[in-house]
N, C-alpha and C. Protein backbone atom coordinates (compact mmCIF):
# COMPACT_ATOMS: atom_id res chain seq x y z
N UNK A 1 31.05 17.96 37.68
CA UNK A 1 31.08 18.51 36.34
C UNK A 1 29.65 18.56 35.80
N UNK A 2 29.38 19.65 35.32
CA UNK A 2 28.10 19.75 34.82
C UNK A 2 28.09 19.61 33.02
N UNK A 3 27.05 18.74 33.11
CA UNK A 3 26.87 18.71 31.45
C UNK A 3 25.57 19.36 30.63
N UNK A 4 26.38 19.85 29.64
CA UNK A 4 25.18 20.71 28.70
C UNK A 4 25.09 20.26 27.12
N UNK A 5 24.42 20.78 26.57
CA UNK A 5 24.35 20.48 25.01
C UNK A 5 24.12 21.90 24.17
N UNK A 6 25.73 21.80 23.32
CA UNK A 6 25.68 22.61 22.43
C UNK A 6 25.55 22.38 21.27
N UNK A 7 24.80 23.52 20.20
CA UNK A 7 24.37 22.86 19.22
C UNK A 7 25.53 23.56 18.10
N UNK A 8 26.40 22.77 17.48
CA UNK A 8 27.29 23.05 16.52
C UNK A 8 26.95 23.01 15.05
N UNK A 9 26.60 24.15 14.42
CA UNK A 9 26.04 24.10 13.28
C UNK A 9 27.17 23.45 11.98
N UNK A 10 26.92 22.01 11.13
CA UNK A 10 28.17 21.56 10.11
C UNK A 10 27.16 21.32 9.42
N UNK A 11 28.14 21.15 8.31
CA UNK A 11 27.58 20.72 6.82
C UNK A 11 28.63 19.46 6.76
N UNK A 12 28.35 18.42 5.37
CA UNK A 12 29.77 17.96 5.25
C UNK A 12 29.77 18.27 3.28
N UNK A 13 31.27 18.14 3.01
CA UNK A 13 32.04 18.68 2.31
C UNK A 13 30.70 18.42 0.96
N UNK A 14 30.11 17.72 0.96
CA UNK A 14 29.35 18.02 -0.97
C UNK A 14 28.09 18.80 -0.08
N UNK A 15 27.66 18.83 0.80
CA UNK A 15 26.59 20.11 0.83
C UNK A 15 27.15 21.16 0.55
N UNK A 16 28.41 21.37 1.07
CA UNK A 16 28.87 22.51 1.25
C UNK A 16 29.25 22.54 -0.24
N UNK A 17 29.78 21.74 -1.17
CA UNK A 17 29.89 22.22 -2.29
C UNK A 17 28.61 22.78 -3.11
N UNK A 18 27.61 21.67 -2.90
CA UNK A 18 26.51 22.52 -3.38
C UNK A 18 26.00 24.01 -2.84
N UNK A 19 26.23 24.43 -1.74
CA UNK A 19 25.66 25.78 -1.08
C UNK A 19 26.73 26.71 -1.54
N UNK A 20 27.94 26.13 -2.10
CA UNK A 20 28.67 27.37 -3.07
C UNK A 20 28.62 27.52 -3.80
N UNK A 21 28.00 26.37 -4.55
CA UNK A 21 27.58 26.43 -6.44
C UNK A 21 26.38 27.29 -6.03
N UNK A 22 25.22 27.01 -5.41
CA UNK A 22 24.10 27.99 -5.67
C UNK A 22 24.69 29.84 -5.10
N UNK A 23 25.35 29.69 -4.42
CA UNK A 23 25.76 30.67 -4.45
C UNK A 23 26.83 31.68 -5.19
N UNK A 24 27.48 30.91 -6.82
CA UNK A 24 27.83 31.27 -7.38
C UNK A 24 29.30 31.43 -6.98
N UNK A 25 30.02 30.53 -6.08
CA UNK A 25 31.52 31.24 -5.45
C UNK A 25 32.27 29.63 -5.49
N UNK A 26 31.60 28.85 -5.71
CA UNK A 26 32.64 27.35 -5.94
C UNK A 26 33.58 27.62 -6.51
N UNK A 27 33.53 27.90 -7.64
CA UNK A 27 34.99 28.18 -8.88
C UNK A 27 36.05 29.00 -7.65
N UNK A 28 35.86 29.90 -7.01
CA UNK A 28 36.23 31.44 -6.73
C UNK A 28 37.02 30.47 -5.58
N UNK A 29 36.01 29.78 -4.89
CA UNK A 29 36.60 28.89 -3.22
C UNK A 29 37.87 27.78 -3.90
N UNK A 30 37.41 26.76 -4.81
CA UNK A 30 38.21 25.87 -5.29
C UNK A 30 39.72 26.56 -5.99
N UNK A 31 39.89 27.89 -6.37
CA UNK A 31 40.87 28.36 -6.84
C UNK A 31 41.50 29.69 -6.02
N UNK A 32 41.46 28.43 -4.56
CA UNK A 32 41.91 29.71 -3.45
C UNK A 32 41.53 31.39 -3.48
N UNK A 33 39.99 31.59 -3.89
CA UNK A 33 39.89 33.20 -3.60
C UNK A 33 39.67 33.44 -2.85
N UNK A 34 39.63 33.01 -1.65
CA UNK A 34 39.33 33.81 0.02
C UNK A 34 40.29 33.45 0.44
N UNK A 35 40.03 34.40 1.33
CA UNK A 35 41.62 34.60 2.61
C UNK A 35 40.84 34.51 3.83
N UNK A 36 41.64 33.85 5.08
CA UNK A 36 40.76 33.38 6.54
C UNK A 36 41.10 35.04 6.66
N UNK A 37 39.98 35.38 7.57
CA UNK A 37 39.33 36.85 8.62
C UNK A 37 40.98 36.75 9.29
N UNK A 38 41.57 36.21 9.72
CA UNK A 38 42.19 36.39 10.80
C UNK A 38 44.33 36.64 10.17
N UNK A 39 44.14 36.18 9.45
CA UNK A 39 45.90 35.67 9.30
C UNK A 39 46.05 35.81 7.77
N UNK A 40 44.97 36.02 7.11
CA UNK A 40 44.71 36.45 5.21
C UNK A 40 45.22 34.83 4.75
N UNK A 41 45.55 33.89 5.20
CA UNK A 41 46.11 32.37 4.21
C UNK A 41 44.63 32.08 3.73
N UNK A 42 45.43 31.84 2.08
CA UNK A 42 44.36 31.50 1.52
C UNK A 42 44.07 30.11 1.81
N UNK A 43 42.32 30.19 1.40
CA UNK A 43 41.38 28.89 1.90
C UNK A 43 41.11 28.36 0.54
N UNK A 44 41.41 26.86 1.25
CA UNK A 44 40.74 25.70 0.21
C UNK A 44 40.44 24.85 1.14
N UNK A 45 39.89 23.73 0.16
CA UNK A 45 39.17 22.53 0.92
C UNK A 45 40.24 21.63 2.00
N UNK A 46 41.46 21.86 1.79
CA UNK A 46 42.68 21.59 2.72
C UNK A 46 42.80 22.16 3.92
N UNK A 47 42.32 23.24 4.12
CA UNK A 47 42.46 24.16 5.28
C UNK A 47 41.61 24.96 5.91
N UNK A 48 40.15 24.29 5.56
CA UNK A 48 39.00 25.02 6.06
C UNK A 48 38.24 25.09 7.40
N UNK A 49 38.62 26.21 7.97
CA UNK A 49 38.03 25.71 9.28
C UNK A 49 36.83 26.38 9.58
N UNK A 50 36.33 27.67 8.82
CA UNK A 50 34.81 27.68 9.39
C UNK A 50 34.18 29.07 8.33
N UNK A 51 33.30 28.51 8.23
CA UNK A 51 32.15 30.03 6.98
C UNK A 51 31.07 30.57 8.48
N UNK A 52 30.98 31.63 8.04
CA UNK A 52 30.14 33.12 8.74
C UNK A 52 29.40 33.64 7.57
N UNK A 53 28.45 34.16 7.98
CA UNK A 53 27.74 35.29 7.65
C UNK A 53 27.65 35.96 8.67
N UNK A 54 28.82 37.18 7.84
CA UNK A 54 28.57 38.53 9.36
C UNK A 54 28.51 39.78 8.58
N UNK A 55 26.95 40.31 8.50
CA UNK A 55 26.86 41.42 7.96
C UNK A 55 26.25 41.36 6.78
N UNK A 56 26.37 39.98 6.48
CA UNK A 56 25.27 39.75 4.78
C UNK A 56 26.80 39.85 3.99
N UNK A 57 28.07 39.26 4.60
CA UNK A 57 29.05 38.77 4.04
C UNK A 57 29.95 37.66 4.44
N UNK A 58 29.92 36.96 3.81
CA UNK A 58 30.80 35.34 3.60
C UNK A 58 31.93 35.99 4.33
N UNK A 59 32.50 34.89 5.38
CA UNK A 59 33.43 35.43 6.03
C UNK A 59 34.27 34.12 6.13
N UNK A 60 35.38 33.85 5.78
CA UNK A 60 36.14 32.08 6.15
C UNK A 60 37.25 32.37 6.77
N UNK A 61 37.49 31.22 7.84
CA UNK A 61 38.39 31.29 8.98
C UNK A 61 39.15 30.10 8.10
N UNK A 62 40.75 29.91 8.12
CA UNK A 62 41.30 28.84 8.28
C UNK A 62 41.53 28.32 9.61
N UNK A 63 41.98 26.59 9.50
CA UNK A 63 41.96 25.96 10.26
C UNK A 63 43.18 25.95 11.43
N UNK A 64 43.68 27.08 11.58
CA UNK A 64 44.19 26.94 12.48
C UNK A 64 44.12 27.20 13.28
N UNK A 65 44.76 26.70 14.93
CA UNK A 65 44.27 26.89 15.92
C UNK A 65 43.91 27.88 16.47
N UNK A 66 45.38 28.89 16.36
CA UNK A 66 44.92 30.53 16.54
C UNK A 66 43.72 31.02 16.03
N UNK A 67 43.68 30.55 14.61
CA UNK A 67 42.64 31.76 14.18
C UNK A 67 41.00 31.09 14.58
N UNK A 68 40.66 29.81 14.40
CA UNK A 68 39.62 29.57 15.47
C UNK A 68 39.31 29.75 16.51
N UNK A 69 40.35 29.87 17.75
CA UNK A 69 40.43 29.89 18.76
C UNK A 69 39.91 31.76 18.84
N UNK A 70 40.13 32.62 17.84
CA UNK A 70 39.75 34.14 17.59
C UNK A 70 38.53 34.25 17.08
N UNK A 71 37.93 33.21 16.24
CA UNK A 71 36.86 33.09 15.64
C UNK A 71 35.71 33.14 16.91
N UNK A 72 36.39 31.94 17.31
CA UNK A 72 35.27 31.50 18.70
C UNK A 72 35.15 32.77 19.90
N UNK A 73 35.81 34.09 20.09
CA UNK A 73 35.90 34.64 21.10
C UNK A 73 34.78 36.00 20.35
N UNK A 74 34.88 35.85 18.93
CA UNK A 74 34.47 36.90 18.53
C UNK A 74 32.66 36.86 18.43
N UNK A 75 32.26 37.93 19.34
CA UNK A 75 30.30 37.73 19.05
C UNK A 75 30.15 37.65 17.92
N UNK A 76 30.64 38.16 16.59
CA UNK A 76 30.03 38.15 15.57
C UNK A 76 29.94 36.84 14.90
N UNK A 77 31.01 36.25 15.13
CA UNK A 77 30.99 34.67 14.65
C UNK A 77 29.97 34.03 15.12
């Protein structure tokens, strides 16, 4: 078995609150306004499984397996 090192880009949950306050979308995230790329369920801090920038637009996956498992196949992610 060969071993490698990947580098997994995280935040944890108060950076990430702060990088949505400066970005003006906390209120918008905390009162379920996005829908995951993949399956439209809306996202909150309960069910978050991953933020993108694809295209110079906020993109959120929920946490479920399917739709990560689509996240991860997709180049743009």
């Amino acid at each position: 078995m060969t071993k490698r090192n990947i580098d997994i880009p995280a935040v944890c949950d108060k950076d990430l609150r702060v990088i949505l306050s400066d970005l003006g979308i906390l209120n918008q995230f905390e009162s379920y306004g996005f829908q995951c790329k993949y399956c439209n369920q809306q996202i909150g801090w309960h069910n978050l499984g991953a933020i993108a920038m694809v295209d110079s637009v906020l993109v959120f996956v929920c946490d479920s397996a399917e739709c990560l498992d689509e996240a991860s196949m997709r180049t743009e992610l």
